[in-house]
C-alpha atoms as a PDB file:
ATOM      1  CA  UNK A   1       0.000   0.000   0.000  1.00  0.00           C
ATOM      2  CA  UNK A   2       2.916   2.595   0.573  1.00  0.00           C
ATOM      3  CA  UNK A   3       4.032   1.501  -2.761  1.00  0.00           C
ATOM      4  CA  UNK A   4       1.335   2.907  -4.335  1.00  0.00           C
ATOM      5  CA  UNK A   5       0.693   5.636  -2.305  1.00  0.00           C
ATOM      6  CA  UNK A   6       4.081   6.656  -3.113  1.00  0.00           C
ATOM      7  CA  UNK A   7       3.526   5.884  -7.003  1.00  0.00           C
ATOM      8  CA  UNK A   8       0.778   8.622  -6.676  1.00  0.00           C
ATOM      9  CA  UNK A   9       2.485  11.211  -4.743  1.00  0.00           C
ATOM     10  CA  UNK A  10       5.430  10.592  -7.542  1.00  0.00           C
ATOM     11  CA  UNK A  11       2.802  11.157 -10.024  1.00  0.00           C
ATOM     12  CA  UNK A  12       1.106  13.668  -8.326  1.00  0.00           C
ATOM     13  CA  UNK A  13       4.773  15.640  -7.951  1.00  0.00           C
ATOM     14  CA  UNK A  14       5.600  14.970 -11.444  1.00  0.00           C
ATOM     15  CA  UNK A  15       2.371  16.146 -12.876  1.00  0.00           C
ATOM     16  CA  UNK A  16       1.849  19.904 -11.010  1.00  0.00           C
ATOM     17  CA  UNK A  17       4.315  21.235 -13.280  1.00  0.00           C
ATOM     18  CA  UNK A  18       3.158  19.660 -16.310  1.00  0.00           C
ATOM     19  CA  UNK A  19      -0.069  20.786 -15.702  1.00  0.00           C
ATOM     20  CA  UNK A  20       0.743  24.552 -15.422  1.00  0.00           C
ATOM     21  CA  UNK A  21       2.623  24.186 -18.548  1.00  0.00           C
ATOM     22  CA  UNK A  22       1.058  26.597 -21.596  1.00  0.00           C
ATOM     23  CA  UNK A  23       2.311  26.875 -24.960  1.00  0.00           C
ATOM     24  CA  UNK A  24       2.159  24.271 -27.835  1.00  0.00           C
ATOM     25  CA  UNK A  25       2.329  20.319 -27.896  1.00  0.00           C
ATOM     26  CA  UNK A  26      -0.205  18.365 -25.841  1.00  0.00           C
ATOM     27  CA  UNK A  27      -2.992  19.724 -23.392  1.00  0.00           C
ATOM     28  CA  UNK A  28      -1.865  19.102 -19.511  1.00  0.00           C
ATOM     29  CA  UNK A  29      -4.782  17.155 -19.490  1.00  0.00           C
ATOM     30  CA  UNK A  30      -3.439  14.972 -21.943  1.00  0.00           C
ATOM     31  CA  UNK A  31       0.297  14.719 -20.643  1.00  0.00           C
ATOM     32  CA  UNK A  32      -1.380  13.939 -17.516  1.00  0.00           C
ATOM     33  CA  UNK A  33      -3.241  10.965 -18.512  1.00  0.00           C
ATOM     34  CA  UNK A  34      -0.071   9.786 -20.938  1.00  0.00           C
ATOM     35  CA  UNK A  35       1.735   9.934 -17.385  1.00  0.00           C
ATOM     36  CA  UNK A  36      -0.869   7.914 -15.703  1.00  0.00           C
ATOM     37  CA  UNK A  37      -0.720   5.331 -18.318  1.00  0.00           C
ATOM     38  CA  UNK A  38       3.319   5.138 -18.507  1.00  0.00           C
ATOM     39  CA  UNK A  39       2.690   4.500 -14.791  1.00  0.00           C
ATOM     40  CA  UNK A  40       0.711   1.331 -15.007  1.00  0.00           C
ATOM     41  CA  UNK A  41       2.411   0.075 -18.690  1.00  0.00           C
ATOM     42  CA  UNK A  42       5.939  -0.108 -16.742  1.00  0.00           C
ATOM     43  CA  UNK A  43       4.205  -2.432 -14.281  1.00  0.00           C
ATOM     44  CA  UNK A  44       2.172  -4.392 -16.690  1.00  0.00           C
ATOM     45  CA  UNK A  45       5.369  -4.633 -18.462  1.00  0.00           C
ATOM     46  CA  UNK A  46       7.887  -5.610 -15.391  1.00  0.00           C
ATOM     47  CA  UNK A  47       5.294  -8.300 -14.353  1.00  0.00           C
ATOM     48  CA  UNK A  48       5.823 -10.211 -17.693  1.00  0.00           C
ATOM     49  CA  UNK A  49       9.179  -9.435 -18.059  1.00  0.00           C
ATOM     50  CA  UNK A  50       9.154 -10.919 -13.844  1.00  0.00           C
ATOM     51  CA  UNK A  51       6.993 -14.129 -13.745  1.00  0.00           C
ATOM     52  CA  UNK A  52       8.710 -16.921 -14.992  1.00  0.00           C
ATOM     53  CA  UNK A  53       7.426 -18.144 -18.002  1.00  0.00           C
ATOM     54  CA  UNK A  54       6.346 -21.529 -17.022  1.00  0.00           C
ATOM     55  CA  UNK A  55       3.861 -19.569 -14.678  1.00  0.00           C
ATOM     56  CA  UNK A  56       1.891 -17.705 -17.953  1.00  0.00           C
ATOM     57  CA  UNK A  57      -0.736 -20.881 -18.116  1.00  0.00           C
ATOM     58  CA  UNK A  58      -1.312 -20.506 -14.556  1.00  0.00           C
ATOM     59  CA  UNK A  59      -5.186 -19.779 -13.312  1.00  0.00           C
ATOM     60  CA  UNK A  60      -5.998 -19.430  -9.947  1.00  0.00           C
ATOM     61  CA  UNK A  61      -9.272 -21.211 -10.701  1.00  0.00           C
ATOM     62  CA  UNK A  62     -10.206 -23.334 -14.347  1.00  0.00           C
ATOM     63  CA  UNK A  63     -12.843 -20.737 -15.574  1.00  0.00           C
ATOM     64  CA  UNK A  64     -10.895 -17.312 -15.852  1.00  0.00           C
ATOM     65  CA  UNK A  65      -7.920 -15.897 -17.761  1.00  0.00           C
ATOM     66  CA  UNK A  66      -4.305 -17.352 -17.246  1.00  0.00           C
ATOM     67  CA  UNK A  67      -1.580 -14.677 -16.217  1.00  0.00           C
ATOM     68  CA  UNK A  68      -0.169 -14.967 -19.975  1.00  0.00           C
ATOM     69  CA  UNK A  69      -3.867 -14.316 -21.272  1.00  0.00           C
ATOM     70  CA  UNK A  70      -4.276 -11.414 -18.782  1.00  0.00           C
ATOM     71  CA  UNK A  71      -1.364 -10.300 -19.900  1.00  0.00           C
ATOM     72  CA  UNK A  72      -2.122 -10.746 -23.553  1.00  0.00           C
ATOM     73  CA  UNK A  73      -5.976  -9.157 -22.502  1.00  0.00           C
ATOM     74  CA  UNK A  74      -4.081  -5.833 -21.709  1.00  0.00           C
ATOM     75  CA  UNK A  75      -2.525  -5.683 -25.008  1.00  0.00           C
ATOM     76  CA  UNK A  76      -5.663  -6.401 -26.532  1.00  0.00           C
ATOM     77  CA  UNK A  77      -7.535  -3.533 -24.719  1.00  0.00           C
ATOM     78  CA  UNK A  78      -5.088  -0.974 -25.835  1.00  0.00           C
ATOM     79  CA  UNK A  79      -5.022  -2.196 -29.276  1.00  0.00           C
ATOM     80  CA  UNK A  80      -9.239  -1.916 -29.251  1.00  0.00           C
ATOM     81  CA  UNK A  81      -9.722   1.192 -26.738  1.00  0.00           C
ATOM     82  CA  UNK A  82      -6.661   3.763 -28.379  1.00  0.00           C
ATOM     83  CA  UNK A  83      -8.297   2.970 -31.821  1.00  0.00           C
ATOM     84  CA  UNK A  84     -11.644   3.569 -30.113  1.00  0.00           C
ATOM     85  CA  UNK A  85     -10.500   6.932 -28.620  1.00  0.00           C
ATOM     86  CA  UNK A  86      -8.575   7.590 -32.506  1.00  0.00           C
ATOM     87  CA  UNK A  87     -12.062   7.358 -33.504  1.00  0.00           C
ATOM     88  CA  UNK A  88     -11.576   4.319 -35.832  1.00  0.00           C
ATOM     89  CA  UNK A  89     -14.262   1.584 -36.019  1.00  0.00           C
ATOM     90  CA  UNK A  90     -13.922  -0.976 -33.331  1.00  0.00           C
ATOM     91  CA  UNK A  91     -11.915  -4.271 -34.203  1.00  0.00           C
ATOM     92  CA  UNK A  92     -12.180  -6.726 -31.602  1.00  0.00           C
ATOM     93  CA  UNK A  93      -9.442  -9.036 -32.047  1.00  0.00           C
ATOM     94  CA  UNK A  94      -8.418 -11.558 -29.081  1.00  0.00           C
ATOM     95  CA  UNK A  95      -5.014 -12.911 -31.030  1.00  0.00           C
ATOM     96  CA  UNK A  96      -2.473 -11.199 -28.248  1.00  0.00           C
ATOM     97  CA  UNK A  97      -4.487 -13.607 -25.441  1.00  0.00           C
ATOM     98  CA  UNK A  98      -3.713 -16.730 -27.182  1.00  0.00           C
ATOM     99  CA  UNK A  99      -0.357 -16.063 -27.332  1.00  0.00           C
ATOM    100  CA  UNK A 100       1.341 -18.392 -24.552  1.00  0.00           C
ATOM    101  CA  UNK A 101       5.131 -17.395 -24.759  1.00  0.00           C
ATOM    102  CA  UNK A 102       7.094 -14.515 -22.678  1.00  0.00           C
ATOM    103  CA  UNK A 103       8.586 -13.222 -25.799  1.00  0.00           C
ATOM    104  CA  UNK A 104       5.248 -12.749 -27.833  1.00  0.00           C
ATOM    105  CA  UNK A 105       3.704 -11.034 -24.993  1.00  0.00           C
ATOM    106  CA  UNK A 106       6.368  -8.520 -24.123  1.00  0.00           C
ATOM    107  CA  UNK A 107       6.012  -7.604 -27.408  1.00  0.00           C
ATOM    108  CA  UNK A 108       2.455  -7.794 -28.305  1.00  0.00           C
ATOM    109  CA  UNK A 109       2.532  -5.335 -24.982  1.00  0.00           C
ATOM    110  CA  UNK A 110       5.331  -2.878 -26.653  1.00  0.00           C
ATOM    111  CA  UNK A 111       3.128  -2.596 -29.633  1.00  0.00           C
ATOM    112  CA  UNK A 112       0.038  -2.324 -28.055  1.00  0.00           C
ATOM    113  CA  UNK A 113       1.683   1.003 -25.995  1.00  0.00           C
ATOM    114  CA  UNK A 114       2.754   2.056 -29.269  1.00  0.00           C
ATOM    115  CA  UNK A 115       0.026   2.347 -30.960  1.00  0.00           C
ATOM    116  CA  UNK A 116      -1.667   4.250 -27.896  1.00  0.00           C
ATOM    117  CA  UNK A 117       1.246   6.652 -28.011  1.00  0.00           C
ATOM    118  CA  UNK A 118       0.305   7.263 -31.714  1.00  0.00           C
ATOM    119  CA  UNK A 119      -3.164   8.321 -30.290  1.00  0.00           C
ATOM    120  CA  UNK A 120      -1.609  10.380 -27.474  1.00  0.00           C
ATOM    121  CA  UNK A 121       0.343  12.839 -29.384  1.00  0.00           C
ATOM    122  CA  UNK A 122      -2.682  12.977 -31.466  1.00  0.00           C
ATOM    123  CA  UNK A 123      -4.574  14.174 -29.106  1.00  0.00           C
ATOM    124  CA  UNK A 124      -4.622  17.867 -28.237  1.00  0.00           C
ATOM    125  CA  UNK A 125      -6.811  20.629 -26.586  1.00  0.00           C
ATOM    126  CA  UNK A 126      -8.667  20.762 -29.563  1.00  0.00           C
ATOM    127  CA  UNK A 127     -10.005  17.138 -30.091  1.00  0.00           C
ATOM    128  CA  UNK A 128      -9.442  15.939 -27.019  1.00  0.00           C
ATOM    129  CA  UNK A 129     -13.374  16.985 -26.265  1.00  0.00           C
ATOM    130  CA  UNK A 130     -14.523  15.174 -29.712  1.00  0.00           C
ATOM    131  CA  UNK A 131     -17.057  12.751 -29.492  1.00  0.00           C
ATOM    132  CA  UNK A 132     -16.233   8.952 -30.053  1.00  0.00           C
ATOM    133  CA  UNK A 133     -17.886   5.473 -29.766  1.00  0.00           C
ATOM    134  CA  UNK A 134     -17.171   3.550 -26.577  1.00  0.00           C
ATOM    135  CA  UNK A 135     -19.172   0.170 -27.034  1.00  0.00           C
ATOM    136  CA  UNK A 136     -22.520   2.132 -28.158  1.00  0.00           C
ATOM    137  CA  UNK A 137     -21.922   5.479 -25.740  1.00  0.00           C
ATOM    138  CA  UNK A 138     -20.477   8.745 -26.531  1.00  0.00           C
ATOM    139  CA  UNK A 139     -17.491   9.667 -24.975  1.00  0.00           C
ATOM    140  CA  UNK A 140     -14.739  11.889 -26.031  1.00  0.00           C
ATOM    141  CA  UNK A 141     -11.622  11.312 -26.896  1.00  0.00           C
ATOM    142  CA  UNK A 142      -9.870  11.812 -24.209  1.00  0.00           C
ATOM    143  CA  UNK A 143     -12.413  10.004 -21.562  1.00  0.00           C
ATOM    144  CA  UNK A 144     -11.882   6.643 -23.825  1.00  0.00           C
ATOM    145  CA  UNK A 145      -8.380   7.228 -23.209  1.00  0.00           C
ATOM    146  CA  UNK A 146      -8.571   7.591 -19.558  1.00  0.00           C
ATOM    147  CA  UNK A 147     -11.160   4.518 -19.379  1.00  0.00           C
ATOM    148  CA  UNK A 148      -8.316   2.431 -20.925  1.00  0.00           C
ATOM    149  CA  UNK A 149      -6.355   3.578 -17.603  1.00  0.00           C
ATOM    150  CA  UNK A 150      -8.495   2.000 -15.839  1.00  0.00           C
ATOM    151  CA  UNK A 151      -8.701  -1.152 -17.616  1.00  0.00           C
ATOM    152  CA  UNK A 152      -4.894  -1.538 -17.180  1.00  0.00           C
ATOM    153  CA  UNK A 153      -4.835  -0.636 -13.494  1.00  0.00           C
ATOM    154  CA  UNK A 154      -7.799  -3.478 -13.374  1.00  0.00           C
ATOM    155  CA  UNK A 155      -5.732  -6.095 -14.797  1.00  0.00           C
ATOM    156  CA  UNK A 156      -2.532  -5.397 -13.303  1.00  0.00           C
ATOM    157  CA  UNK A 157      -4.678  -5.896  -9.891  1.00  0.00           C
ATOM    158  CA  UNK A 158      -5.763  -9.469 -11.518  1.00  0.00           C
ATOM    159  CA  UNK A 159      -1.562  -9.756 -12.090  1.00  0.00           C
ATOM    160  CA  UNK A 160      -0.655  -8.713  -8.833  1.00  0.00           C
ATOM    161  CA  UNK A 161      -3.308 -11.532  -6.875  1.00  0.00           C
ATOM    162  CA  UNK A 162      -1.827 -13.936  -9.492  1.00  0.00           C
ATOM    163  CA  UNK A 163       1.736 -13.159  -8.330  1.00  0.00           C
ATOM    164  CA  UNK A 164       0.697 -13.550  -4.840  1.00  0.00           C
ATOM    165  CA  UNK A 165      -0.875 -16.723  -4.951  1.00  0.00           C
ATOM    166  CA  UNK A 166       2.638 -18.058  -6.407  1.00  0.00           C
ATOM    167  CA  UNK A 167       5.077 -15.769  -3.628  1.00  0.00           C
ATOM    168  CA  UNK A 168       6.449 -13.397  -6.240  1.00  0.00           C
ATOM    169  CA  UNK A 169       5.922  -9.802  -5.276  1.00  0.00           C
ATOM    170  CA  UNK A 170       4.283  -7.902  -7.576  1.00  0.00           C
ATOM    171  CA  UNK A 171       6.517  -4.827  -9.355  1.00  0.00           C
ATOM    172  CA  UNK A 172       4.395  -2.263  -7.543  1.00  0.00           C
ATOM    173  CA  UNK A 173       5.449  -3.332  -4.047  1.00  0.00           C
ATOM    174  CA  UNK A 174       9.395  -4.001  -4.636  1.00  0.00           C
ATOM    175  CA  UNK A 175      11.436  -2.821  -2.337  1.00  0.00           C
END
């Protein structure tokens, strides 16, 4: 828990002066939210890069998502949600949570934060407001970028119970 309350107060410190920035490039709002999401990617991204490999088929119980397929889930989300927020037509493609290995998921992962950075610096004070499609609601822009936040920060939760359940501590609580 101090872990993350620290995370936040980092953020928090980080983000004042980024916020009173003026002048070209992206809205505060924007660099904010890109912050939040570097935030939660570098966890997402040290938990595969942690768990052994043998431990990707794992599932706490037979009926939900294996840590690989949460992992692979995440990637999916971005790939879906930044095109969402881009304003494209929705493609919902599950082909990052089949993938089993460490390799293919560290990089489906990369990409997937890629192709949301393509969005962010898209995104500016002027269309950050525009309307968009989330799932049959309109959102803007911006608000389909900050729900994909919170669909990280949800599954990294789902990462750090798995890693919990096997003694590894979860990225977010390292000492």
């Amino acid at each position: 828990m101090k872990q993350i309350l620290g995370l936040a107060l980092g953020v928090s410190i980080i983000a004042a002066p980024v916020a009173a920035q003026t002048g070209g490039g992206a809205s505060s709002h924007v660099a904010v939210l890109k912050m939040q999401a570097e935030a939660v990617r570098s966890l997402v991204l040290r938990t595969a890069e942690k768990v052994p490999e043998d431990l990707y088929s794992f599932k706490p119980t037979p009926e939900i998502r294996s840590l690989g397929g949460v992992i692979g889930h995440i990637a999916d989300g971005n790939n879906l949600l930044c095109s969402m927020a881009n304003g494209d037509k929705p493609v919902f493609n599950q082909a990052n949570e089949k993938k089993t290995t460490r390799a293919e998921l560290v990089a489906a992962l990369k990409a997937s934060f890629a192709a949301c950075d393509k969005v962010f610096d898209a995104t500016t004070d002027a269309n950050a407001s525009t309307p968009v499609d989330l799932f049959g609601q309109k959102q803007t822009r911006l608000g389909v970028l900050a729900f994909n936040n919170s669909h990280m920060w949800e599954h990294y939760g789902n990462l750090v119970t798995y890693m919990r359940l096997k003694n590894i501590v979860p990225p977010s609580s390292e000492k």
